[in-house]
N, C-alpha and C. Protein backbone atom coordinates (compact mmCIF):
# COMPACT_ATOMS: atom_id res chain seq x y z
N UNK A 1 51.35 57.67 -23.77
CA UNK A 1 51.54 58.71 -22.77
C UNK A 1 50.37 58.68 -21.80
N UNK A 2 50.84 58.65 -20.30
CA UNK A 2 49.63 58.71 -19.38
C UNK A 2 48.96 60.05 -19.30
N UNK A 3 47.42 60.08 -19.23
CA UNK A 3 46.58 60.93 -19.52
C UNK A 3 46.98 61.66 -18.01
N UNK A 4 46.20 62.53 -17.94
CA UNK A 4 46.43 63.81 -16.88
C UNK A 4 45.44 62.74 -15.94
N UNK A 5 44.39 62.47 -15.82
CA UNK A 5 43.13 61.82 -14.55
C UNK A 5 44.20 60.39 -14.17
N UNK A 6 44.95 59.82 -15.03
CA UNK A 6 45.42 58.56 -15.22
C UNK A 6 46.93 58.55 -14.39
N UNK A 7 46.99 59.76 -14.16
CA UNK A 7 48.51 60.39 -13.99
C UNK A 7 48.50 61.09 -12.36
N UNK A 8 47.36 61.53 -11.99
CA UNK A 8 46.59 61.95 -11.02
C UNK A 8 46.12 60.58 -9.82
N UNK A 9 45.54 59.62 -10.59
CA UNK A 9 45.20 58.59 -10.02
C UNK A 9 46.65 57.72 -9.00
N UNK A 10 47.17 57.89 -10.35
CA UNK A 10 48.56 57.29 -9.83
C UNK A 10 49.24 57.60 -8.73
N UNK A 11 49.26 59.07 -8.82
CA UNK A 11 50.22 59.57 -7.51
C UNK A 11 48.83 59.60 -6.35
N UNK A 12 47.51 59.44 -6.32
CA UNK A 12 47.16 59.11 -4.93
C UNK A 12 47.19 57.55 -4.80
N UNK A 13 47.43 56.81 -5.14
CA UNK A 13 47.24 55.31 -4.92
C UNK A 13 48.85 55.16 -4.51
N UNK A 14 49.77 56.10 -4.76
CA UNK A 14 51.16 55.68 -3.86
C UNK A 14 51.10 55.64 -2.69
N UNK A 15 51.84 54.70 -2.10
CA UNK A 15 51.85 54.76 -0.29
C UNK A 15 52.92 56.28 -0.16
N UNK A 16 52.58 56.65 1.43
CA UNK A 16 53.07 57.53 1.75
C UNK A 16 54.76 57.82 1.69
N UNK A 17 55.58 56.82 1.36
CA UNK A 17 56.50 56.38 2.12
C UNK A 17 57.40 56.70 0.11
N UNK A 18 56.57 56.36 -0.62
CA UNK A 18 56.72 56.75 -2.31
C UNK A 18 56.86 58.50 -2.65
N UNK A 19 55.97 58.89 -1.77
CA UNK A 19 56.06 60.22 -2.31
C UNK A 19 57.10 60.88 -1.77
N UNK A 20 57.18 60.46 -0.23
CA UNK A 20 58.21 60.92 0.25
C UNK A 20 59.40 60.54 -0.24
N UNK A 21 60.05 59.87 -1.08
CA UNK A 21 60.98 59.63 -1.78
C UNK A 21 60.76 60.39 -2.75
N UNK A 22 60.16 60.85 -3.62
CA UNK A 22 59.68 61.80 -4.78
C UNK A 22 60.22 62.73 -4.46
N UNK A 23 59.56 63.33 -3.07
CA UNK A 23 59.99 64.58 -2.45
C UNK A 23 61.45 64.82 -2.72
N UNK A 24 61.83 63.51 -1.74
CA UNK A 24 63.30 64.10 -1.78
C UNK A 24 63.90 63.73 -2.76
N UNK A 25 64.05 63.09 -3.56
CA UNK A 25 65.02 63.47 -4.62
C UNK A 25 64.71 64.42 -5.76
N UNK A 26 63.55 65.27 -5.26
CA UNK A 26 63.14 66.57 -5.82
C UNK A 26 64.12 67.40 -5.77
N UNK A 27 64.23 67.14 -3.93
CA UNK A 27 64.94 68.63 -3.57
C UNK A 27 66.52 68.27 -3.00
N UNK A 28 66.91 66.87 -3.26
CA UNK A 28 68.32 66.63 -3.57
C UNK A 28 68.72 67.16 -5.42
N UNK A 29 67.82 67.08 -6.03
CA UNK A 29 68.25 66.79 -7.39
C UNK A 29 68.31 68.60 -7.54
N UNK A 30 67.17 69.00 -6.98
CA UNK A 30 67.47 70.63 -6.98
C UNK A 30 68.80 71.21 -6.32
N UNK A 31 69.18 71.12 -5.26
CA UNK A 31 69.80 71.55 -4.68
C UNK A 31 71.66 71.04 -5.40
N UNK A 32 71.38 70.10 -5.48
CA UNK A 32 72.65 69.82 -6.19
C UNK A 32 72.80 70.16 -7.86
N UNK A 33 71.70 70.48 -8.50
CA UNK A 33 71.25 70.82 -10.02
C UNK A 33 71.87 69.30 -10.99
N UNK A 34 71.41 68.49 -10.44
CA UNK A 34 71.45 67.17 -11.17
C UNK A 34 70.08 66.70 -11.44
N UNK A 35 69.96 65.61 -12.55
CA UNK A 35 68.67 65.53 -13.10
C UNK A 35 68.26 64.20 -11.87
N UNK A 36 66.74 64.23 -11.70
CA UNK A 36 66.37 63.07 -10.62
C UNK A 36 66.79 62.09 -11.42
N UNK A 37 66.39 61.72 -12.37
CA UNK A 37 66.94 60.04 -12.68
C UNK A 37 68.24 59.93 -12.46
N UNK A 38 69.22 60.47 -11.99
CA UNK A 38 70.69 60.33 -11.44
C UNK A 38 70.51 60.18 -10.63
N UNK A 39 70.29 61.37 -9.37
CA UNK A 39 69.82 61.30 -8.59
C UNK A 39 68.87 59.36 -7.55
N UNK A 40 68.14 58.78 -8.36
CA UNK A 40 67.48 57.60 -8.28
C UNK A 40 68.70 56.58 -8.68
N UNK A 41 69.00 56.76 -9.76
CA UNK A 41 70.38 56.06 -9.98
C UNK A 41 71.17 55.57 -8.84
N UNK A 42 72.01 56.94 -8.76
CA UNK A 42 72.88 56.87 -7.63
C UNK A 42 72.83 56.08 -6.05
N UNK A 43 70.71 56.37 -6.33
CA UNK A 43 70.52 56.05 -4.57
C UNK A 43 70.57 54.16 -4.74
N UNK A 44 70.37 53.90 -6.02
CA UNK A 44 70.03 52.34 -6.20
C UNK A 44 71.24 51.41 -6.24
N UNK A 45 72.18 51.94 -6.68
CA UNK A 45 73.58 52.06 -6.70
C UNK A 45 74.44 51.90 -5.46
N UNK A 46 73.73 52.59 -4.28
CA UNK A 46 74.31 52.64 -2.91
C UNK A 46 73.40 51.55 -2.04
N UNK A 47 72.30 51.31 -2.47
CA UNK A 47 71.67 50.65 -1.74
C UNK A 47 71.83 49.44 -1.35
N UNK A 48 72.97 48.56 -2.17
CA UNK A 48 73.20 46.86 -2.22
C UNK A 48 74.16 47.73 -0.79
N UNK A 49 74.47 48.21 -0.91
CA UNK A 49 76.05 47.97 0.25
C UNK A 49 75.35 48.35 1.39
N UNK A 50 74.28 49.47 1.17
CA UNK A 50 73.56 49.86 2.74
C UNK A 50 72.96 48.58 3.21
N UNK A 51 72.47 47.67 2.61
CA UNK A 51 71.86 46.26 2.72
C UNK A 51 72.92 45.22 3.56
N UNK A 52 74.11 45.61 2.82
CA UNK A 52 75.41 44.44 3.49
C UNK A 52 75.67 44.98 5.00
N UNK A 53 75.86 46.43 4.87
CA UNK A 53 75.83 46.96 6.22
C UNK A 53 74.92 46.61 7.43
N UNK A 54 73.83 46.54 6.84
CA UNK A 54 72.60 46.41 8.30
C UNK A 54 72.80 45.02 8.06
N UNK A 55 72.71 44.43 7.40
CA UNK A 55 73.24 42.80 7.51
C UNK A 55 74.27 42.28 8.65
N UNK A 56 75.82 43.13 8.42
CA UNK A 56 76.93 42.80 9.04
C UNK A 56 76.20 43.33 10.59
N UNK A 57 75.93 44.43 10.60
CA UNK A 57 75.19 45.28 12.11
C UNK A 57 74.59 44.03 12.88
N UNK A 58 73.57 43.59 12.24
CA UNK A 58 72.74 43.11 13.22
C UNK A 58 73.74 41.75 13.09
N UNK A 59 74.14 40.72 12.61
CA UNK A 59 74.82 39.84 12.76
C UNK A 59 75.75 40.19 13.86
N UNK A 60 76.32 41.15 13.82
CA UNK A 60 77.39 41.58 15.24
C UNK A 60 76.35 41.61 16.16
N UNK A 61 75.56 42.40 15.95
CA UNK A 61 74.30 42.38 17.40
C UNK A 61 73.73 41.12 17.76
N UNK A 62 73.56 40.37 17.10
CA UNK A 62 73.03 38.89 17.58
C UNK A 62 74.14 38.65 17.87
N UNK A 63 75.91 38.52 18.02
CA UNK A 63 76.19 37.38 18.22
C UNK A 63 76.92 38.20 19.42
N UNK A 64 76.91 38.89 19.58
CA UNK A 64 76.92 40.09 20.83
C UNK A 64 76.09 39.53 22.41
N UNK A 65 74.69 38.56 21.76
CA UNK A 65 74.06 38.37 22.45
C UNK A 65 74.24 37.49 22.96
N UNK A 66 75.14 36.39 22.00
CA UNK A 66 75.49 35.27 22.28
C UNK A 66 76.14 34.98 22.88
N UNK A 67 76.18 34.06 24.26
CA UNK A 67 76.83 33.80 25.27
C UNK A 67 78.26 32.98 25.25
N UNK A 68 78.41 32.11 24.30
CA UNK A 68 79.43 31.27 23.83
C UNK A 68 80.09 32.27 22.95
N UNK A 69 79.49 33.25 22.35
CA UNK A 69 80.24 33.69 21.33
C UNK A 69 81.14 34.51 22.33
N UNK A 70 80.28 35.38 23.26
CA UNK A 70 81.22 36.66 24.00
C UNK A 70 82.16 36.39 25.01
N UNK A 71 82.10 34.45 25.25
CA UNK A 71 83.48 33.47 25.72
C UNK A 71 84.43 33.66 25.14
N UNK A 72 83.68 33.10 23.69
CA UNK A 72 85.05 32.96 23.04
C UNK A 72 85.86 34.43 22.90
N UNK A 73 85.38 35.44 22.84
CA UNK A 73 85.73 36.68 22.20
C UNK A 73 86.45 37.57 23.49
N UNK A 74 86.09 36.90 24.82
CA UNK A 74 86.48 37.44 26.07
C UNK A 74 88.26 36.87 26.50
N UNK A 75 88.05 35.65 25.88
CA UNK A 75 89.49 34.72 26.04
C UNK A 75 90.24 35.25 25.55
N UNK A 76 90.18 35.39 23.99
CA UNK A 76 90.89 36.03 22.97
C UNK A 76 91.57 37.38 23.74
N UNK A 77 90.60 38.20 23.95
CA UNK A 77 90.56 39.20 24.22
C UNK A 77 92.15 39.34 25.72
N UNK A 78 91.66 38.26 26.62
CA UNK A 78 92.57 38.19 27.52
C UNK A 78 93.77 37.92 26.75
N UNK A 79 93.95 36.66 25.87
CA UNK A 79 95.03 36.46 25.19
C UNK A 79 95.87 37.77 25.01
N UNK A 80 95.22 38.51 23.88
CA UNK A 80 95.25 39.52 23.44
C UNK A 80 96.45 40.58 24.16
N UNK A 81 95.64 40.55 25.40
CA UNK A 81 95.99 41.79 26.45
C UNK A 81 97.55 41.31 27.22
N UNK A 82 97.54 40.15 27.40
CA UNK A 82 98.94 39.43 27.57
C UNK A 82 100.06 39.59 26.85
N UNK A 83 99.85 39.39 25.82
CA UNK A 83 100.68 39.39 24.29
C UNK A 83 101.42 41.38 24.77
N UNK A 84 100.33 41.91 24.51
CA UNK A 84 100.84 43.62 24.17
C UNK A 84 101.35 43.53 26.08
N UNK A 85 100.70 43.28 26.81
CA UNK A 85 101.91 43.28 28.21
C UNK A 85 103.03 43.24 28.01
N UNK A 86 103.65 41.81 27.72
CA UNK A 86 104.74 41.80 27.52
C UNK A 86 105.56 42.10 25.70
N UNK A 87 104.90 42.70 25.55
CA UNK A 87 105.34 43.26 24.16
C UNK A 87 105.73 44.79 25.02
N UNK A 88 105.01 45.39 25.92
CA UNK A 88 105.48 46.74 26.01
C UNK A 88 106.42 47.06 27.19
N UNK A 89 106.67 45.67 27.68
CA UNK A 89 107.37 45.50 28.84
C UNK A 89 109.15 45.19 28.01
N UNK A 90 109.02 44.38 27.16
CA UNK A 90 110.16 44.37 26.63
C UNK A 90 110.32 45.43 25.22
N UNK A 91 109.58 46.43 25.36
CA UNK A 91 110.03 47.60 24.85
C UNK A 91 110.56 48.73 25.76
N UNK A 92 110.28 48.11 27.08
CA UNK A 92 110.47 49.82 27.87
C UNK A 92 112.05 48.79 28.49
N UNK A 93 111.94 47.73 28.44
CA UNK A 93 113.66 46.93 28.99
C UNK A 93 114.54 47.20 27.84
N UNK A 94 114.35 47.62 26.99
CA UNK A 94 115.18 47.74 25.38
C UNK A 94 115.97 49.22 25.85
């Protein structure tokens, strides 16, 4: 068992960015009356997919940037807009 000076030491040698996670799943774990290690659970649990997300994000944002890419995606796009033309043209002749 960590001693009280040993236990003390510990929480000032955390970066700022640690406690503030402490914090809050203090006062998530309060407010919802669930124990923090769920609480920590849960957040570790969600975190692979928040990872895939900013992954997929910025991959759209780089290729957003990309000049060949927003060709290809502009053509399509015209394609696209042709297709439902005459898709709604021979719905309103029906």
């Amino acid at each position: 068992m960590i001693e009280l000076i040993e236990l003390i030491e510990l929480i000032v040698c955390l970066p700022i960015e640690a406690v503030e996670i402490w914090q809050k799943s203090n006062r998530i774990s309060n407010k919802y009356n669930i124990p923090k290690n769920q609480v920590i659970e849960n957040a570790l649990a969600i975190y692979p997919d928040q990872l895939k997300r900013a992954e997929y994000a910025q991959s759209y944002s780089q290729a957003g940037k990309d000049e060949e890419v927003m060709l290809m995606a502009e053509e399509r796009m015209e394609e696209y807009m042709i297709i439902l033309s005459s898709r709604t043209k021979n719905k309103s002749s029906d």
